[in-house]
Protein backbone atom coordinates (compact mmCIF):
# COMPACT_ATOMS: atom_id res chain seq x y z
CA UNK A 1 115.33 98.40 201.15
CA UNK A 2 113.31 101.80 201.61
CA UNK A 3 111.63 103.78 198.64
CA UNK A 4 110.78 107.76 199.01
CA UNK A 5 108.56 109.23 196.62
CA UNK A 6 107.78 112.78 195.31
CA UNK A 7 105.30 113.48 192.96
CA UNK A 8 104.94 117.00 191.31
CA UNK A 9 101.61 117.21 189.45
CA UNK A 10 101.27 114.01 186.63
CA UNK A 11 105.39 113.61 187.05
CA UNK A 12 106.39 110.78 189.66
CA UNK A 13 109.90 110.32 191.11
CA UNK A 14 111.21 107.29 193.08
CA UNK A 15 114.57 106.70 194.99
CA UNK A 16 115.49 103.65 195.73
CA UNK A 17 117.96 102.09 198.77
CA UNK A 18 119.35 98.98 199.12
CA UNK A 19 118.19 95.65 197.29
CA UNK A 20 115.92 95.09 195.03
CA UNK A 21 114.97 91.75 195.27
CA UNK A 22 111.99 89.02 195.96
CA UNK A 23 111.97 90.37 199.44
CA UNK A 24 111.23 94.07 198.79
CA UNK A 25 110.43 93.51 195.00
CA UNK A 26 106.37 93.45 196.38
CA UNK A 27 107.10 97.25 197.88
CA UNK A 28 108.17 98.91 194.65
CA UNK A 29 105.05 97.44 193.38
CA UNK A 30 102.62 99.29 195.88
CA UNK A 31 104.98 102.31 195.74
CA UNK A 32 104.56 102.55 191.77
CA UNK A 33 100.80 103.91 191.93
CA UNK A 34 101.08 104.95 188.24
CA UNK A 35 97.57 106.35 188.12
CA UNK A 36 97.26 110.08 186.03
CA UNK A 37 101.11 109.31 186.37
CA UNK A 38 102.82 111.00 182.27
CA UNK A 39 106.16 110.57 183.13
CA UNK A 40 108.43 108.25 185.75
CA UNK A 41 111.80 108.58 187.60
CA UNK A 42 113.74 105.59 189.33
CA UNK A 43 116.55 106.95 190.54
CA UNK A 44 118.77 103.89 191.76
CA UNK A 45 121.92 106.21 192.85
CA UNK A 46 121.99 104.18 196.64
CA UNK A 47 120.68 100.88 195.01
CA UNK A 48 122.97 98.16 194.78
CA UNK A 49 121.38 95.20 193.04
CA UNK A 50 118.30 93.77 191.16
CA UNK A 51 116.99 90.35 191.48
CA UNK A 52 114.66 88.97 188.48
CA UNK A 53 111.63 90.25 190.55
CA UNK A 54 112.76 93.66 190.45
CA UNK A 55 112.95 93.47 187.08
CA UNK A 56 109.45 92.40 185.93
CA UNK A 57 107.99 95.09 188.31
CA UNK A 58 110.54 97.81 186.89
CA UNK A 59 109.51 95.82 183.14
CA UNK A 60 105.43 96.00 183.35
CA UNK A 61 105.70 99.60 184.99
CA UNK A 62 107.66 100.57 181.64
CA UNK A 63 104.91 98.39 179.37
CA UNK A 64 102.30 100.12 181.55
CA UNK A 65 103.32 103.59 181.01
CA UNK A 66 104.19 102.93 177.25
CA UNK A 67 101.03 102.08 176.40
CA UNK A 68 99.88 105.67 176.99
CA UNK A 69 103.42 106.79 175.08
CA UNK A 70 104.51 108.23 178.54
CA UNK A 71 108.19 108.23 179.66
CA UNK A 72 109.85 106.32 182.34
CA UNK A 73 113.23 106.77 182.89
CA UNK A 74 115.98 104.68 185.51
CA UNK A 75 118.75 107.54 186.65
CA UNK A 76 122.01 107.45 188.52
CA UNK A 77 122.94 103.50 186.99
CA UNK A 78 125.53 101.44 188.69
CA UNK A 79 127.74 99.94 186.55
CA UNK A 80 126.78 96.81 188.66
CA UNK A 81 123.40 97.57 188.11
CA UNK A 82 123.71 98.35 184.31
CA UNK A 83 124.98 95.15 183.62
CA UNK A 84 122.17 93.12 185.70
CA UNK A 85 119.99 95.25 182.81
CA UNK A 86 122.22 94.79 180.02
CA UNK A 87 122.35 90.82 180.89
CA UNK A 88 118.78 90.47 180.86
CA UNK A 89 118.04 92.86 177.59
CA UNK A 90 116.46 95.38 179.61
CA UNK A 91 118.98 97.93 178.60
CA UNK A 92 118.03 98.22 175.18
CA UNK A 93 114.25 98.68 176.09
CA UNK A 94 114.22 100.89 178.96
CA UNK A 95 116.01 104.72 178.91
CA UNK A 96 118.95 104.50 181.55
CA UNK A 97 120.92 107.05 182.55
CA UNK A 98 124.53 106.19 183.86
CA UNK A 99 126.48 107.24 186.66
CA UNK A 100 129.60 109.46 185.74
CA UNK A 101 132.71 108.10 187.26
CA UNK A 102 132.61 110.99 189.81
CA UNK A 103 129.84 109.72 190.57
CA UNK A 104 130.84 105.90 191.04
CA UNK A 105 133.61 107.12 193.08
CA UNK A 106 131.59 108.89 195.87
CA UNK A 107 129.12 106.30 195.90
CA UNK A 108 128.69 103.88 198.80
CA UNK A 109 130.84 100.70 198.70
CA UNK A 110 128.37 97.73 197.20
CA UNK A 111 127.92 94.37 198.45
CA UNK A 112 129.53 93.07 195.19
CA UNK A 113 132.65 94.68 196.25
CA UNK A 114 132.96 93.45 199.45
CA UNK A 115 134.96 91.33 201.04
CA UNK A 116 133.63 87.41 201.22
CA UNK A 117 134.51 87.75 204.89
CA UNK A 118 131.89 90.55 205.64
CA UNK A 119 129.39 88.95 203.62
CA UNK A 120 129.25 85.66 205.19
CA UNK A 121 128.28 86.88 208.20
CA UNK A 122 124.60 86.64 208.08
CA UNK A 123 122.46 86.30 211.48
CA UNK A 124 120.39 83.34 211.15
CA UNK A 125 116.90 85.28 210.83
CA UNK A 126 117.68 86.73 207.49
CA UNK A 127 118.49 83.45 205.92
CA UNK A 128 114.94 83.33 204.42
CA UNK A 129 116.20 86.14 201.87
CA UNK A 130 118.82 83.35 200.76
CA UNK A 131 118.57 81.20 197.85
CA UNK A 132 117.85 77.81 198.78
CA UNK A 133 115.28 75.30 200.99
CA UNK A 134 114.34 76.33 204.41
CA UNK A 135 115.71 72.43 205.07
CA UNK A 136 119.35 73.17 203.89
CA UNK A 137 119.31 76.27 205.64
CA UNK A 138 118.83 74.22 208.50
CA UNK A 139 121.40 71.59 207.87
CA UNK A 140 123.63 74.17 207.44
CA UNK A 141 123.57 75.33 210.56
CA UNK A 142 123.07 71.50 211.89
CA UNK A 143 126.48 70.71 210.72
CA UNK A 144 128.13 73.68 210.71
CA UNK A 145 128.52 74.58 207.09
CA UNK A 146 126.72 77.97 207.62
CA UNK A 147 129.77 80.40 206.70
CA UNK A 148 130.83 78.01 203.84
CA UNK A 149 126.83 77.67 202.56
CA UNK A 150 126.87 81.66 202.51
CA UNK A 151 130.18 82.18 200.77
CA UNK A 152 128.82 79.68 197.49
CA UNK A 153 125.33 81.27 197.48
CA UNK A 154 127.26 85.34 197.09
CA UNK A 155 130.17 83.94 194.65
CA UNK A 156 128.10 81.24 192.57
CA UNK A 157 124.58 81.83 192.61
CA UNK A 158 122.23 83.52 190.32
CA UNK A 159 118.65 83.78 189.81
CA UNK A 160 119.41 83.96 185.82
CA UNK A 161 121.86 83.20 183.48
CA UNK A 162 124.63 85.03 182.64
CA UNK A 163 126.08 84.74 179.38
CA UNK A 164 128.89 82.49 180.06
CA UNK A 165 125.88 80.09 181.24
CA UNK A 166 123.97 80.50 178.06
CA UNK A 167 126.84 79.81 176.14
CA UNK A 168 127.66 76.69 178.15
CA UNK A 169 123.76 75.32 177.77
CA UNK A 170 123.90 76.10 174.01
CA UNK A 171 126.88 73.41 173.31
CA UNK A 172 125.57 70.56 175.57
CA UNK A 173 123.82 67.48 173.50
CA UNK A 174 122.01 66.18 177.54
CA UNK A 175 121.09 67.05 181.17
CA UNK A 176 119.49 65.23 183.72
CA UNK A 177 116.70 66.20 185.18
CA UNK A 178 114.00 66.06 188.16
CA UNK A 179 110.90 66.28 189.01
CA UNK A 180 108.56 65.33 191.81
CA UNK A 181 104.56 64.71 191.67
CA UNK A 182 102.13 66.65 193.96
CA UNK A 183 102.62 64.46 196.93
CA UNK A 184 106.32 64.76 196.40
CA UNK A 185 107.35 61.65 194.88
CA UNK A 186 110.71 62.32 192.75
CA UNK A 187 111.63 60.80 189.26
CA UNK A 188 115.10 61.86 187.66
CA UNK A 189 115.30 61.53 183.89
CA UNK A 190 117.51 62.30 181.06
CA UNK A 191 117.14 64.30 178.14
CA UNK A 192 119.73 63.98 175.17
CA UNK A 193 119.64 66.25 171.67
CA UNK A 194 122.17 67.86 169.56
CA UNK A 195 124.20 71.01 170.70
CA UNK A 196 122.23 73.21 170.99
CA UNK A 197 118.68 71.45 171.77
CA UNK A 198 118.19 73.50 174.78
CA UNK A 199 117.51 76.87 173.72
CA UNK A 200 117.93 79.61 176.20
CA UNK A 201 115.56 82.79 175.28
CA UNK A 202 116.49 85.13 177.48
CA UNK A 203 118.08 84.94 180.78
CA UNK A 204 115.18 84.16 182.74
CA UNK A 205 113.73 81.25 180.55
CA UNK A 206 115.02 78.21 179.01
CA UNK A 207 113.18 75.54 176.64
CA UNK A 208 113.41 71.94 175.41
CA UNK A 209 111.73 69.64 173.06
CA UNK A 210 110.31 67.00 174.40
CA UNK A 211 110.73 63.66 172.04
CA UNK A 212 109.25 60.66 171.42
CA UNK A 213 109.73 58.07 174.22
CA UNK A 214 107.57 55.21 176.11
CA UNK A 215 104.70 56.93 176.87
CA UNK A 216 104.93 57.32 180.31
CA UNK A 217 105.31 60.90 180.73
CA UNK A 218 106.82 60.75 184.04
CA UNK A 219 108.42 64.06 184.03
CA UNK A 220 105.41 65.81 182.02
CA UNK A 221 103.06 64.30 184.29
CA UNK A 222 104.96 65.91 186.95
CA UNK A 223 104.96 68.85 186.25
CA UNK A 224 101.63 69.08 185.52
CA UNK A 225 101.22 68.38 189.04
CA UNK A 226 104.73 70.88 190.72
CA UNK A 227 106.20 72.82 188.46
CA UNK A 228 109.04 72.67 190.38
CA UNK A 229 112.07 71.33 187.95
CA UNK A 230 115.75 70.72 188.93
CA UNK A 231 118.28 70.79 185.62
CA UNK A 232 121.78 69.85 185.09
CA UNK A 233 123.49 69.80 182.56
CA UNK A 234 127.41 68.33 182.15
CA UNK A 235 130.30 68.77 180.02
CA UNK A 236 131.89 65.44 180.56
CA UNK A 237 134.23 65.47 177.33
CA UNK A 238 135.94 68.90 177.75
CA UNK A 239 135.31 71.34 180.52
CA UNK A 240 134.18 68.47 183.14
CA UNK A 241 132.05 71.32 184.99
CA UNK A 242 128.65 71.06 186.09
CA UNK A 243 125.61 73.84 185.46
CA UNK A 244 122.66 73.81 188.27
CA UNK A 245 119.52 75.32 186.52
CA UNK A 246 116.52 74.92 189.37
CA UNK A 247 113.13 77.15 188.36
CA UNK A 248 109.34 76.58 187.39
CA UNK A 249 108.38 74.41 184.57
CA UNK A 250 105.05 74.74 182.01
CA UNK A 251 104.55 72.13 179.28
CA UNK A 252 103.73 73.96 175.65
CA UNK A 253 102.22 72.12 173.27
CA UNK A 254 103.96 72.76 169.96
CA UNK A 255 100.75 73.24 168.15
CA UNK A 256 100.56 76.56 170.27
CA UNK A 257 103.93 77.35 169.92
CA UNK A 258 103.64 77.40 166.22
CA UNK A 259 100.48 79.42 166.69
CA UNK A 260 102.12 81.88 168.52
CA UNK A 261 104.69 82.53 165.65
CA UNK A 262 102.04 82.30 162.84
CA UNK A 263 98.95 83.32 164.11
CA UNK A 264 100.57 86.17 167.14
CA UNK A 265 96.83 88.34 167.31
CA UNK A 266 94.67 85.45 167.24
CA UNK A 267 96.98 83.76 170.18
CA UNK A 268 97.03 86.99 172.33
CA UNK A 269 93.15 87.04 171.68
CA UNK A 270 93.33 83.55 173.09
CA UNK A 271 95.00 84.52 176.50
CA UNK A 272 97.88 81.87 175.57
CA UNK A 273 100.48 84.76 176.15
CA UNK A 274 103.75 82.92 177.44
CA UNK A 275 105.60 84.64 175.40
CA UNK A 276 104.58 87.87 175.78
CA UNK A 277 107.11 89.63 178.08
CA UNK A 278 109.66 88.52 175.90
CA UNK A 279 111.64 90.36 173.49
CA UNK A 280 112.41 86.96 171.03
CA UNK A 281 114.84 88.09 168.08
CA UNK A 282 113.27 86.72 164.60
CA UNK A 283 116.06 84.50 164.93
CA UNK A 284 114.81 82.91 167.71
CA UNK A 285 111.31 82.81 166.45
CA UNK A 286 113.00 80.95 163.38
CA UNK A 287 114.73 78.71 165.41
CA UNK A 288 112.11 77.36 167.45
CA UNK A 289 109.63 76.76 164.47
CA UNK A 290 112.58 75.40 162.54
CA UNK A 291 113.06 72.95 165.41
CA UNK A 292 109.13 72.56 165.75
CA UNK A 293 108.95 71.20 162.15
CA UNK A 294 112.04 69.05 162.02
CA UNK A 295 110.84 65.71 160.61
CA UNK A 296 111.48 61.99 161.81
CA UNK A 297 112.61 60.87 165.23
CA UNK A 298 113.68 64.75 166.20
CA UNK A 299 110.30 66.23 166.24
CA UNK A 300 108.74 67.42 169.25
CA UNK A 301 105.85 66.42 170.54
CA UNK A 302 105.63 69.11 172.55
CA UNK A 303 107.94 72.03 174.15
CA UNK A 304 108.67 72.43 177.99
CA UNK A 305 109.35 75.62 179.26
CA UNK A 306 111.54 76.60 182.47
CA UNK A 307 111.37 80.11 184.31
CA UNK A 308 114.95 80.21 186.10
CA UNK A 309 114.68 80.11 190.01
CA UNK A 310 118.60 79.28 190.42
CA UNK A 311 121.98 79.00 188.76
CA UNK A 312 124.98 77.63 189.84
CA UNK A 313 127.85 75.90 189.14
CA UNK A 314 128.52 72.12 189.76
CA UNK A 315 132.29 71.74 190.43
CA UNK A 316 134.69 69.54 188.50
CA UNK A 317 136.59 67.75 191.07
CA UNK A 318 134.57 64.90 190.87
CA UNK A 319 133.60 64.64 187.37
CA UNK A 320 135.04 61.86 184.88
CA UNK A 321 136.56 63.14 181.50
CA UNK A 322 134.94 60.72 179.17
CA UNK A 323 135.97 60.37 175.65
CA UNK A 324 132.64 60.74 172.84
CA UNK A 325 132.74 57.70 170.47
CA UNK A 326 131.22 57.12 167.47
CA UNK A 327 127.63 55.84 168.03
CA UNK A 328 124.64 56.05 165.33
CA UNK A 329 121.72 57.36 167.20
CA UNK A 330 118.18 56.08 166.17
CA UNK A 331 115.79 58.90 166.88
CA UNK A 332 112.43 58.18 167.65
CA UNK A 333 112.65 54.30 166.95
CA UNK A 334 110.51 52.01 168.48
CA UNK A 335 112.59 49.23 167.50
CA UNK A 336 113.11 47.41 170.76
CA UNK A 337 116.71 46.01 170.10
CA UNK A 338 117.80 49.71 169.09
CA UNK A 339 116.16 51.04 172.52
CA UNK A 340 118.17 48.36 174.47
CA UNK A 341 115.72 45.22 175.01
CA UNK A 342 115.22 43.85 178.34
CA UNK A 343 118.48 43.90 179.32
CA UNK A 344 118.01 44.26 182.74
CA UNK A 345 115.81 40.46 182.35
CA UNK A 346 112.69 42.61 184.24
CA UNK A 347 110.11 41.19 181.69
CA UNK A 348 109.85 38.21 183.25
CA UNK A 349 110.06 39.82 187.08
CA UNK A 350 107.42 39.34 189.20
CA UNK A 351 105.34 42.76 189.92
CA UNK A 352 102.38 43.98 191.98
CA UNK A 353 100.40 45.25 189.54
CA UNK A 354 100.45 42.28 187.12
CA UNK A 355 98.73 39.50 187.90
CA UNK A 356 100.40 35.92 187.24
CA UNK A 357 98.63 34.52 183.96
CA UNK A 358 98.11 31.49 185.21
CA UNK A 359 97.40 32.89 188.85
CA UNK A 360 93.94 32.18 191.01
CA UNK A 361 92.20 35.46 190.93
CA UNK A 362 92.82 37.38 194.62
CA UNK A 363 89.82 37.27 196.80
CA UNK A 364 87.41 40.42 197.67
């Protein structure tokens, strides 16, 4: 990507070519020197795309300048491009300015429109800028699944959700999901709700209640350590497609939550200002306290929060279509028959930690 800038007394214009994403997102944010700067031009005419990390620079450059009332304005719009903004609520926030079909038509070709062969051919040096571990990049190209690798990563991932994925989250009642500790050990879990438990508020964050269960806080005690946080969710009684959510997890406690909503200048005062980039609709604000407050088994103890990373689809071919029987669900109970028993017998099981009762203390 490469930036130019001209400046003509308090009135700064940039043009932008290429990408802008987590590789040259960091270069927009040197180039935007907004000091004595009234009024801002990004013209993205020869700029093809825009990752999440374009748009938080392009977002606190606009919060910047608006808090002196000064202008910025993004010129010369994709419709590619617009809908990256329009997607992520940008678009109703910032002033854009279109391009005119004349325009679009003697533009150069984008990467979204061409073909999968071209794009899959990418030398092995640039495969940093891909999504994914620098460990399946390598078994990629161990086994030979390089081409294949780089046609799902430019046809099925995203580093947000697009509507069709927020609709999908919204109507699932579980999703597994993992987490590791600081040295790396993994746990996988399972979180279960009604539809709708999972409540996406805005494309680049996601949140879930956190219930009552047996006090072991594996996956909150986790992420307390890595935020890392791999999600997925499955429709196994209609659809029987998978949904890949991978990103960067904070635990909320819902007594700051409900702060946020009740008390919002005493929380900012705080510095407890998660929520602050967002632009959360009053009915989302309702929502969450609504679900903050729910009594019995339901109520969360606490909220955790993702920031997407990666979204992608997990295919159907190998997924069951189960049929959904009737089952009453006991929220919350500590009744140990209702949670299951021991009915894996591993009461009685021998275990390193637990010493024998009747066992001869171990030597020093």
């Amino acid at each position: 990507m490469q930036i130019t800038s001209q400046k003509n007394g308090s009135a700064l214009v940039l043009s932008l070519y290429g990408a802008l994403d987590i590789t040259t997102a960091d270069a927009l944010e040197q180039a935007l020197e907004l000091a004595n700067i009234e009024h801002l031009t990004v013209d993205l005419d020869a700029c093809h795309y825009i990752s999440s990390s374009g748009l938080r620079v392009l977002m606190r450059a606009h919060k910047q300048l608006a808090a002196g009332n000064y202008p910025m304005v993004l010129t010369n719009v994709s419709r590619e491009v617009y809908s990256i903004f329009d997607v992520s609520g940008l678009a109703k926030i910032i002033p854009i300015h279109r391009k005119s079909p004349a325009q679009t038509a003697t533009s150069p070709a984008s990467p979204i429109n061409t073909p999968v062969a071209e794009r899959v051919q990418i030398p092995a040096k640039s495969r940093q800028h891909l999504p994914g571990s620098d460990g399946e990049h390598r078994a990629q190209e161990a086994f030979g699944t390089t081409a294949r690798a780089s046609a799902f990563y430019n046809n099925q991932v995203l580093d947000y959700l697009n509507p069709m994925m927020c609709d999908f989250i919204s109507g699932q009642e579980m999703f597994f999901v993992a987490t590791a500790d600081g040295k790396g050990h993994a746990d996988c879990s399972l979180r279960l709700g009604l539809p709708g438990f999972v409540l996406v508020l805005d494309p680049h964050t996601l949140i879930y209640p956190e219930y009552r269960g047996n006090g072991v806080m594996a996956s909150v005690g986790n992420i307390l350590e890595n935020q890392h946080i791999g999600m997925l969710f499955i429709d196994f009684f209609q659809s029987t497609i998978g949904l890949h959510v991978n990103g960067k997890a904070k635990i909320i406690e819902k007594t700051e939550l409900l702060e946020r909503f009740t008390h919002d200048d005493e929380f900012k005062k705080r510095g407890l200002s998660f929520f602050e980039h967002m632009q959360l609709s009053p009915e989302m604000m309702d929502r969450l306290i609504e679900l903050s407050l729910t009594p019995g088994g339901r109520n969360p103890e606490r909220w955790v929060a993702v920031e997407v990373e990666e979204a992608y689809i997990h295919c159907s071919k190998h997924i069951p279509l189960l049929k959904k029987m009737d089952k009453v669900i006991h929220w919350g109970t500590d009744d140990q028959q209702l949670k299951g028993g021991d009915a894996f017998k591993a009461k009685s099981c021998p275990r390193p930690w637990v010493q024998p009762v009747n066992a001869e203390p171990t030597p020093n």
